[in-house]
PDB file of N, CA and C in Angstrom:
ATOM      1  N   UNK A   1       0.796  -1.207   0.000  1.00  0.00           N
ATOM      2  CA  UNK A   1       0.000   0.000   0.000  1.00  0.00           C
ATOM      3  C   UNK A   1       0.841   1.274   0.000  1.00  0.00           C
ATOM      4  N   UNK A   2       2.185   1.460   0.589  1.00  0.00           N
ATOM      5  CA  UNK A   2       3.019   2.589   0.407  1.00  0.00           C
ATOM      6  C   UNK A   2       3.483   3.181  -0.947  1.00  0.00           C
ATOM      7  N   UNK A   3       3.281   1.896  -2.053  1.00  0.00           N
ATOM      8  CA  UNK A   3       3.420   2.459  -3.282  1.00  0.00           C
ATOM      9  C   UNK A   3       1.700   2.851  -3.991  1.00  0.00           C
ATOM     10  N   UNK A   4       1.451   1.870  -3.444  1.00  0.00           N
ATOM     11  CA  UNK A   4      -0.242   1.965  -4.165  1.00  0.00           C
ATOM     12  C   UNK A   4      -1.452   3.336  -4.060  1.00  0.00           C
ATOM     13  N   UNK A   5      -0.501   4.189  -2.743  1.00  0.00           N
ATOM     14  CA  UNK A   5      -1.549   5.296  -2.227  1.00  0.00           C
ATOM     15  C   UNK A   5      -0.952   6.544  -3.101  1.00  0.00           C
ATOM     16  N   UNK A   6       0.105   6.554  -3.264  1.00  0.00           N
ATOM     17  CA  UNK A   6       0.794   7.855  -3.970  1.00  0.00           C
ATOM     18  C   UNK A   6       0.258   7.951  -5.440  1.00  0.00           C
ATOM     19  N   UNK A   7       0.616   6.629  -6.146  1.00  0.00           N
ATOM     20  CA  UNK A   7      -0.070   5.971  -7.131  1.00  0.00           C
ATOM     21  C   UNK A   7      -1.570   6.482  -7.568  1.00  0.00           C
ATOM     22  N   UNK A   8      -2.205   5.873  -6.201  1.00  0.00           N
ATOM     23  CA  UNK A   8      -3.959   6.569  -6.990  1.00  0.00           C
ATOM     24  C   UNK A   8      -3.895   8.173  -6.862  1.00  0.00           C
ATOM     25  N   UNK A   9      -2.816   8.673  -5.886  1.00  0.00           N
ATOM     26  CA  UNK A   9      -3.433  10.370  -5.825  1.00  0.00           C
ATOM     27  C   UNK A   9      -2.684  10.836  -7.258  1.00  0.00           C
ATOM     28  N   UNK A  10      -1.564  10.027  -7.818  1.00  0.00           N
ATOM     29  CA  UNK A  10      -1.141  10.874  -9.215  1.00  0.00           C
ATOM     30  C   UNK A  10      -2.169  10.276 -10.218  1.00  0.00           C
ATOM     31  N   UNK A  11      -3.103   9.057 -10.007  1.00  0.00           N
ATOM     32  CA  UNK A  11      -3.686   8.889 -11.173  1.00  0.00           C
ATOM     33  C   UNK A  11      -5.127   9.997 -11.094  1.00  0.00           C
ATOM     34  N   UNK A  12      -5.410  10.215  -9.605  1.00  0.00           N
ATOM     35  CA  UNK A  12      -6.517  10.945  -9.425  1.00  0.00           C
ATOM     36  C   UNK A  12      -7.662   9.969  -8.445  1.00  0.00           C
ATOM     37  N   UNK A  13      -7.610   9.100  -8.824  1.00  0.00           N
ATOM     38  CA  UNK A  13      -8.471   7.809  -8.009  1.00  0.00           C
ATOM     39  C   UNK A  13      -8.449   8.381  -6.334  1.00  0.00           C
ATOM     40  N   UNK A  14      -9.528   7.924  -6.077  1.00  0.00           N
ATOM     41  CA  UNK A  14      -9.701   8.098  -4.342  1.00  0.00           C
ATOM     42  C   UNK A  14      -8.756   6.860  -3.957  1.00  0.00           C
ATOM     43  N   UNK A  15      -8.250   7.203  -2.340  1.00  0.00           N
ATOM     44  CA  UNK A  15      -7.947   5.623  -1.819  1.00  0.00           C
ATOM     45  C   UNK A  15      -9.071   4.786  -1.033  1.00  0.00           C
ATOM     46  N   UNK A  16      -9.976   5.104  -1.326  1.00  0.00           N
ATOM     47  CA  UNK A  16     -10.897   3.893  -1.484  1.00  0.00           C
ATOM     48  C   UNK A  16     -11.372   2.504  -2.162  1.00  0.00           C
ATOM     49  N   UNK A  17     -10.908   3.667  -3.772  1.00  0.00           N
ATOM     50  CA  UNK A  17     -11.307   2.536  -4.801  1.00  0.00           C
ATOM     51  C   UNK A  17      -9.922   2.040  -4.356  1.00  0.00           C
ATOM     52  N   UNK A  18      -8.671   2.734  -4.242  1.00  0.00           N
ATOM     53  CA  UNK A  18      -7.356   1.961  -4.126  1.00  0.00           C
ATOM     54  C   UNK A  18      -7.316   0.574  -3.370  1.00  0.00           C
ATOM     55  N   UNK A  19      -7.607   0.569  -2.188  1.00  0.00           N
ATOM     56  CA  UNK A  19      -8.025  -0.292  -1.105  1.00  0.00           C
ATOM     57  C   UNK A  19      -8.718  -1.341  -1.722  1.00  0.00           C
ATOM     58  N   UNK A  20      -9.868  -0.915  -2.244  1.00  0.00           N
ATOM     59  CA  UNK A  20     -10.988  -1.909  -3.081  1.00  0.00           C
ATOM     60  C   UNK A  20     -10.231  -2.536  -4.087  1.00  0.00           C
ATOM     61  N   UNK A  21      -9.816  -2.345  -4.749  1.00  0.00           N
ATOM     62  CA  UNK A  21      -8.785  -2.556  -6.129  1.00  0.00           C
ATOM     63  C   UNK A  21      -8.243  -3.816  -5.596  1.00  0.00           C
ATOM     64  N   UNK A  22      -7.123  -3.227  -4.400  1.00  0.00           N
ATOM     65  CA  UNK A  22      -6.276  -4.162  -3.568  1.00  0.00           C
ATOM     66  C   UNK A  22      -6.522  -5.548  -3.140  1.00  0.00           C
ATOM     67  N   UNK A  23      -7.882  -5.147  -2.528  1.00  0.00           N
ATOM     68  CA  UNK A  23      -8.711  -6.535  -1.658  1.00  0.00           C
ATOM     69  C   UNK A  23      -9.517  -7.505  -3.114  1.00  0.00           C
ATOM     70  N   UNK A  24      -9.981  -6.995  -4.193  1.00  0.00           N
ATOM     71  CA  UNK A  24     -10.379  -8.026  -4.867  1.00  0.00           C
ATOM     72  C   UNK A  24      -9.257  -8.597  -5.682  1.00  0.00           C
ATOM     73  N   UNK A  25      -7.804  -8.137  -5.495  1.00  0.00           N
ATOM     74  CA  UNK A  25      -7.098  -8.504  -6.511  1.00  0.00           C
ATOM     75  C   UNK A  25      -6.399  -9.721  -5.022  1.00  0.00           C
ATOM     76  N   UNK A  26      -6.260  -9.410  -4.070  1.00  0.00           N
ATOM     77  CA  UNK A  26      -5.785  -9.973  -3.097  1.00  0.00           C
ATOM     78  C   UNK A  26      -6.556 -11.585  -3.259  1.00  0.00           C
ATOM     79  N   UNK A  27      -8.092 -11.771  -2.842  1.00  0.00           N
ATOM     80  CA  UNK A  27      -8.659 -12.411  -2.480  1.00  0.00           C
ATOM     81  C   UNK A  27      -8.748 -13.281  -4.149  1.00  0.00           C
ATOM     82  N   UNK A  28      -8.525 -13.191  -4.843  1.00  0.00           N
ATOM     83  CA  UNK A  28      -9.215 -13.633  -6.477  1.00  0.00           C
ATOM     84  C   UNK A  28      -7.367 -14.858  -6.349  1.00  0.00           C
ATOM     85  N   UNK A  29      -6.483 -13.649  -6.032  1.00  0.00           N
ATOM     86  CA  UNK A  29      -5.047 -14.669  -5.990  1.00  0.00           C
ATOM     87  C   UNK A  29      -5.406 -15.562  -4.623  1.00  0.00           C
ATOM     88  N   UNK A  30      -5.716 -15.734  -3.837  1.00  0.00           N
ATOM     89  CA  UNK A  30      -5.857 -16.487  -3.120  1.00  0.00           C
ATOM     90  C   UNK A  30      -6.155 -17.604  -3.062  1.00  0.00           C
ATOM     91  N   UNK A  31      -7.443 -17.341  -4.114  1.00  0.00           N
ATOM     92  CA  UNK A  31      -8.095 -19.091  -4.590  1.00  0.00           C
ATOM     93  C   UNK A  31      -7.364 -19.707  -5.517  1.00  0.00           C
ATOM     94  N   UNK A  32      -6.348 -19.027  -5.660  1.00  0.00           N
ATOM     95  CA  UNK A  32      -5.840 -19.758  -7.342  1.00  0.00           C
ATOM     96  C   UNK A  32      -4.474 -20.085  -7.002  1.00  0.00           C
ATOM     97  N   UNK A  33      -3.529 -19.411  -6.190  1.00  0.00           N
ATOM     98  CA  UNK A  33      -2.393 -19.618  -5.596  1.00  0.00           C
ATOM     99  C   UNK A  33      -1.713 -20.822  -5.079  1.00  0.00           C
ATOM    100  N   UNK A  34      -0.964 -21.888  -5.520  1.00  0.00           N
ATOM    101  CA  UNK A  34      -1.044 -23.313  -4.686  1.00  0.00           C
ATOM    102  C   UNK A  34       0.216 -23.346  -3.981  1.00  0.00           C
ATOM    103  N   UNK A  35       0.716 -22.241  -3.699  1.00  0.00           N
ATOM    104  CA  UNK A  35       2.114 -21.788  -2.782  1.00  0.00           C
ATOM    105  C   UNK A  35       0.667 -21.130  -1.183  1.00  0.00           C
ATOM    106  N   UNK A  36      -0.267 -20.932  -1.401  1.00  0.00           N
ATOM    107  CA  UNK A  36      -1.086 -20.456  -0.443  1.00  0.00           C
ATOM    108  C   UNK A  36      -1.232 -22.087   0.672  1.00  0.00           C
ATOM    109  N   UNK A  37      -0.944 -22.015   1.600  1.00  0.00           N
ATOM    110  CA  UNK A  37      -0.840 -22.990   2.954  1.00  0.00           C
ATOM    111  C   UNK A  37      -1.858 -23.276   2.808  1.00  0.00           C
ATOM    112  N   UNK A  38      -2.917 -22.327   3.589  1.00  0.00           N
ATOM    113  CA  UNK A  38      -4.459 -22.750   3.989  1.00  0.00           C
ATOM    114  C   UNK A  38      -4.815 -23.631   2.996  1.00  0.00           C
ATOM    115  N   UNK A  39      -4.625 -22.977   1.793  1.00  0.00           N
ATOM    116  CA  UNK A  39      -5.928 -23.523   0.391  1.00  0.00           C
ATOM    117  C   UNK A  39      -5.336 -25.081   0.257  1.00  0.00           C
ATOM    118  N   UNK A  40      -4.200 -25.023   0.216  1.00  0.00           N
ATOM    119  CA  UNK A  40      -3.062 -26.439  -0.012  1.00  0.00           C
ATOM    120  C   UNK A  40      -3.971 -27.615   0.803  1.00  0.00           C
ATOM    121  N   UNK A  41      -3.746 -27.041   2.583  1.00  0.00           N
ATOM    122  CA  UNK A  41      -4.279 -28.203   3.452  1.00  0.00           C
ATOM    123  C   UNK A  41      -6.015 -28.287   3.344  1.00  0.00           C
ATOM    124  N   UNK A  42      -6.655 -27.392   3.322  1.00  0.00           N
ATOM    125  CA  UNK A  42      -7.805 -27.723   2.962  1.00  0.00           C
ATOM    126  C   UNK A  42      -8.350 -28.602   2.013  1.00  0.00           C
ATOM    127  N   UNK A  43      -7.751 -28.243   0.786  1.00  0.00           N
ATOM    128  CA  UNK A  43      -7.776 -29.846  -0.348  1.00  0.00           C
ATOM    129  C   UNK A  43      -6.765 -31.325   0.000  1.00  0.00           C
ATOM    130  N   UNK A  44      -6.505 -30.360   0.629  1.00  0.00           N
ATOM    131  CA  UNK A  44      -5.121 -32.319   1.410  1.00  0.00           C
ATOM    132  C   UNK A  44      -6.288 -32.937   2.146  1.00  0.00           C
ATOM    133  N   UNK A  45      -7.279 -32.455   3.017  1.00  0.00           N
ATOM    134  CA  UNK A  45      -7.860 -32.583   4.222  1.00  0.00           C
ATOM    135  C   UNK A  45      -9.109 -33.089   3.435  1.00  0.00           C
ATOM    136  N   UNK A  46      -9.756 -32.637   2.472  1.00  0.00           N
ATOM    137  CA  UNK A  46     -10.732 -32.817   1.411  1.00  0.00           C
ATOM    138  C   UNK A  46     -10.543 -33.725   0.474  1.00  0.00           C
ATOM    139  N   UNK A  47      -9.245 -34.010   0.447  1.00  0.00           N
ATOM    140  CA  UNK A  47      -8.728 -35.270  -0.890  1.00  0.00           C
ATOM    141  C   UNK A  47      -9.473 -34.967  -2.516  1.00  0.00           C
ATOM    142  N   UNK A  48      -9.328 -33.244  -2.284  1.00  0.00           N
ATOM    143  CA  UNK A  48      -9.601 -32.817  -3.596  1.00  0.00           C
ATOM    144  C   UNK A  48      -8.099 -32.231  -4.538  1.00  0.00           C
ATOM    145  N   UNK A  49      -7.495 -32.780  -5.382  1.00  0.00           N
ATOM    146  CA  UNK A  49      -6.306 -32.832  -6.094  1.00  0.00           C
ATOM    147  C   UNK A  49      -6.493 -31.069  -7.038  1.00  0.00           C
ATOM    148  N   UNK A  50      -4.931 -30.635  -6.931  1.00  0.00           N
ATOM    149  CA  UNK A  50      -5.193 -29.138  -7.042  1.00  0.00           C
ATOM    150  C   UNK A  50      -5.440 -29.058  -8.515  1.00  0.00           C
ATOM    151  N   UNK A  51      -5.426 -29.984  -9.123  1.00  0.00           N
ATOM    152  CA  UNK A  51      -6.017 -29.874 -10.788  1.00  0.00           C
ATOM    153  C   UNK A  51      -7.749 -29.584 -10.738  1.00  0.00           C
ATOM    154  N   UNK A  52      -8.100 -30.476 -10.250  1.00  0.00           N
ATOM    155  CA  UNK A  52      -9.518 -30.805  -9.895  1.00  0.00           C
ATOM    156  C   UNK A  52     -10.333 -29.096  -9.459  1.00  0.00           C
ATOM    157  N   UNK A  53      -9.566 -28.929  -7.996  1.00  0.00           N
ATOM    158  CA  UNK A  53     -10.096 -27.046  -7.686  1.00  0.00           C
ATOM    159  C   UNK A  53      -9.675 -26.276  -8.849  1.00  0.00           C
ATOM    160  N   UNK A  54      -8.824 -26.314  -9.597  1.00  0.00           N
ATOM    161  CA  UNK A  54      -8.248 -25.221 -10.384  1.00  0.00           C
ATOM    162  C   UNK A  54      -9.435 -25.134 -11.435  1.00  0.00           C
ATOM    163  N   UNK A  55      -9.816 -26.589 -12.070  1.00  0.00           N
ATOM    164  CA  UNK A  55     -11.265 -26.482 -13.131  1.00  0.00           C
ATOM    165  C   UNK A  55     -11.928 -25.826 -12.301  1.00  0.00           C
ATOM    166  N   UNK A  56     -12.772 -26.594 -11.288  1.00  0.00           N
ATOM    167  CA  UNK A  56     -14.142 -25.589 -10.599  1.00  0.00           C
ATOM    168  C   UNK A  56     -13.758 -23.948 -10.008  1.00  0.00           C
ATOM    169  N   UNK A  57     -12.364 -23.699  -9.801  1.00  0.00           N
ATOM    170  CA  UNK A  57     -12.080 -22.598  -9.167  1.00  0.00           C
ATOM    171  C   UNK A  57     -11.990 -21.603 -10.243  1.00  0.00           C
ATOM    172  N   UNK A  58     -11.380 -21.709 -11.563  1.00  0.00           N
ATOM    173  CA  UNK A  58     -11.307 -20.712 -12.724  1.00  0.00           C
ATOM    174  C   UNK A  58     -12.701 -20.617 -13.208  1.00  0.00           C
ATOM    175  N   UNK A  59     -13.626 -20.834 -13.582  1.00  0.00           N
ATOM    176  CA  UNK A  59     -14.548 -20.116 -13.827  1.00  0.00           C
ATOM    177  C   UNK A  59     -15.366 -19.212 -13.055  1.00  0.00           C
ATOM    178  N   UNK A  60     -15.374 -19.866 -11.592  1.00  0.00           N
ATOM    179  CA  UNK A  60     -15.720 -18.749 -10.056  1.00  0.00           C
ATOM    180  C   UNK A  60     -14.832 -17.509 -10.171  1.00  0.00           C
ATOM    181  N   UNK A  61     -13.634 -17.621 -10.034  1.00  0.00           N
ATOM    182  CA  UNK A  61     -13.180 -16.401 -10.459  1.00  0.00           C
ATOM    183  C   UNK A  61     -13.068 -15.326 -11.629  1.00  0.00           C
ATOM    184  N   UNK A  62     -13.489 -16.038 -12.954  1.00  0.00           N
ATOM    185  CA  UNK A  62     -13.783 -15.230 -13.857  1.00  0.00           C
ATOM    186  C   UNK A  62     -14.790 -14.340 -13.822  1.00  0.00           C
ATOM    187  N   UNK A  63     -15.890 -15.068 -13.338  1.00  0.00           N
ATOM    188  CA  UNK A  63     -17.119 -14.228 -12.545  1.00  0.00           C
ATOM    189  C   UNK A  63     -16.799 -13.347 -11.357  1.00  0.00           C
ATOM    190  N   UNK A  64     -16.032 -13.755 -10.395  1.00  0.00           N
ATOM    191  CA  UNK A  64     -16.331 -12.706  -9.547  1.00  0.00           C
ATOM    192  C   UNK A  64     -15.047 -11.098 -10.060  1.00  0.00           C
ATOM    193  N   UNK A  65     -14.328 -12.112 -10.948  1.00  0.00           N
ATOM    194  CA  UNK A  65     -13.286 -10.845 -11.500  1.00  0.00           C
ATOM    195  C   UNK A  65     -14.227  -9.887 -12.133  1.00  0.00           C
ATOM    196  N   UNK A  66     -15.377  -9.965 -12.626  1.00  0.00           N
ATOM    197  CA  UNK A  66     -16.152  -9.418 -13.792  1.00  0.00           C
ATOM    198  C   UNK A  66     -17.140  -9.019 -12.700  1.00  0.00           C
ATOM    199  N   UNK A  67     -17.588  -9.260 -12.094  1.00  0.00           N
ATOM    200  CA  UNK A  67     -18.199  -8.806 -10.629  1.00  0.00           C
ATOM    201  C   UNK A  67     -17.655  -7.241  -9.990  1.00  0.00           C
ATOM    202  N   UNK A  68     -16.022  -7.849  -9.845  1.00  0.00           N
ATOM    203  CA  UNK A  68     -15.489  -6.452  -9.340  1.00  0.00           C
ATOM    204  C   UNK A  68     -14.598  -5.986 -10.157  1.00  0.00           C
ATOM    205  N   UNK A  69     -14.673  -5.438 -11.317  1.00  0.00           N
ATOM    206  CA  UNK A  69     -13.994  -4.520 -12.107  1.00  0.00           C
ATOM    207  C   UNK A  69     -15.584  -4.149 -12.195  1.00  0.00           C
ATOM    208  N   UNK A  70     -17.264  -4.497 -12.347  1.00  0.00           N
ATOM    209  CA  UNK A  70     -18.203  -3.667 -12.121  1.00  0.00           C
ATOM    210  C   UNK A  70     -18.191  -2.548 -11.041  1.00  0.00           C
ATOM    211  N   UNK A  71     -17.832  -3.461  -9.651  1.00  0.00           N
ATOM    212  CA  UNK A  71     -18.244  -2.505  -8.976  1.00  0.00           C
ATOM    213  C   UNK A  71     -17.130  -1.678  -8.814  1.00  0.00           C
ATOM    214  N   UNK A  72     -15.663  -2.048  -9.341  1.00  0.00           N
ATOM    215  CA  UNK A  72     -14.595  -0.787  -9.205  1.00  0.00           C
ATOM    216  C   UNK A  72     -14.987   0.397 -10.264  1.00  0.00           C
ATOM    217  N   UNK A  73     -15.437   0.044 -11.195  1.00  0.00           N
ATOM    218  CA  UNK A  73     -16.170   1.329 -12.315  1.00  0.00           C
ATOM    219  C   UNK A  73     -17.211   1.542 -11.527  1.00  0.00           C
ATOM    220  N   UNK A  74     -18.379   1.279 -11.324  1.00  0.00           N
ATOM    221  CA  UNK A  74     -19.192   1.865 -10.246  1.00  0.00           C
ATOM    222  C   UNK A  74     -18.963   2.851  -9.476  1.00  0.00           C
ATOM    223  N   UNK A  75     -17.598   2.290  -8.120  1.00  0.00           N
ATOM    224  CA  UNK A  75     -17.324   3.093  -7.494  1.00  0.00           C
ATOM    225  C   UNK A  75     -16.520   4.536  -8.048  1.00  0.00           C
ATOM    226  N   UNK A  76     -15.645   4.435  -9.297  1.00  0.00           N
ATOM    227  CA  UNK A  76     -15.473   5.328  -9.805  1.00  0.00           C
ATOM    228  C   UNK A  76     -16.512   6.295 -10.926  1.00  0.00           C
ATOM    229  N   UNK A  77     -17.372   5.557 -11.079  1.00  0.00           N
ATOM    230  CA  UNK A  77     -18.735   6.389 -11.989  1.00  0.00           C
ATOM    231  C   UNK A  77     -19.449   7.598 -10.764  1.00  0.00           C
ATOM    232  N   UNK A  78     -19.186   7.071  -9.615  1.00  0.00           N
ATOM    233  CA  UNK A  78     -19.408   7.681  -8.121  1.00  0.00           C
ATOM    234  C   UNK A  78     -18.752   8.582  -8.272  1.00  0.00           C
ATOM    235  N   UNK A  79     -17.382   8.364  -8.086  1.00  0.00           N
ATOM    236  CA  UNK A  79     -16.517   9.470  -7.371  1.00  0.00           C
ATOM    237  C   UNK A  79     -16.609   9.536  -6.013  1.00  0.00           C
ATOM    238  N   UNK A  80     -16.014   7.916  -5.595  1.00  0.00           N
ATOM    239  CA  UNK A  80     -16.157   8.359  -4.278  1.00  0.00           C
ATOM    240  C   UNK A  80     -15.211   8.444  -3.682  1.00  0.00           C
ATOM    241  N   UNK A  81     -15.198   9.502  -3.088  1.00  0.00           N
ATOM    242  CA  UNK A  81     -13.274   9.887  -2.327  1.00  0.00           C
ATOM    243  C   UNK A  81     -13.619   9.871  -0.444  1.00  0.00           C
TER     244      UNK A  81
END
């Protein structure tokens, strides 16, 4: 975030949407990441093989990627600072 806040005030962006930006790009790598611990033991624990989540998991995220680049234009059709 120390580079990311200077960033939106030269692009003009509030740090809101910045923040917002941050957290859906955060959470979208999360599900897809197989260096991520949690997600690793949860399918170890589930005896679901990381090929297997990666099919059902890439199309969930295509949607929710398309989800929030809506509501990041939204929030910028706003202007909300």
């Amino acid at each position: 975030m120390p580079i990311l806040v200077p960033l939106s005030d030269l692009l003009g962006l509030s740090r809101q949407i910045t923040v917002l930006v941050y957290q859906y790009g955060a959470g979208l790598c999360e599900m897809l990441t197989p260096t991520n611990g949690a997600l690793m033991a949860i399918l170890a624990a589930a005896g679901v093989r990381f090929e297997h989540w990666l099919r059902f998991a890439i199309p969930v995220c295509v949607v929710l990627f398309v989800l929030g680049a809506a509501a990041i234009g939204i929030g910028i059709a706003m202007g909300l600072r």
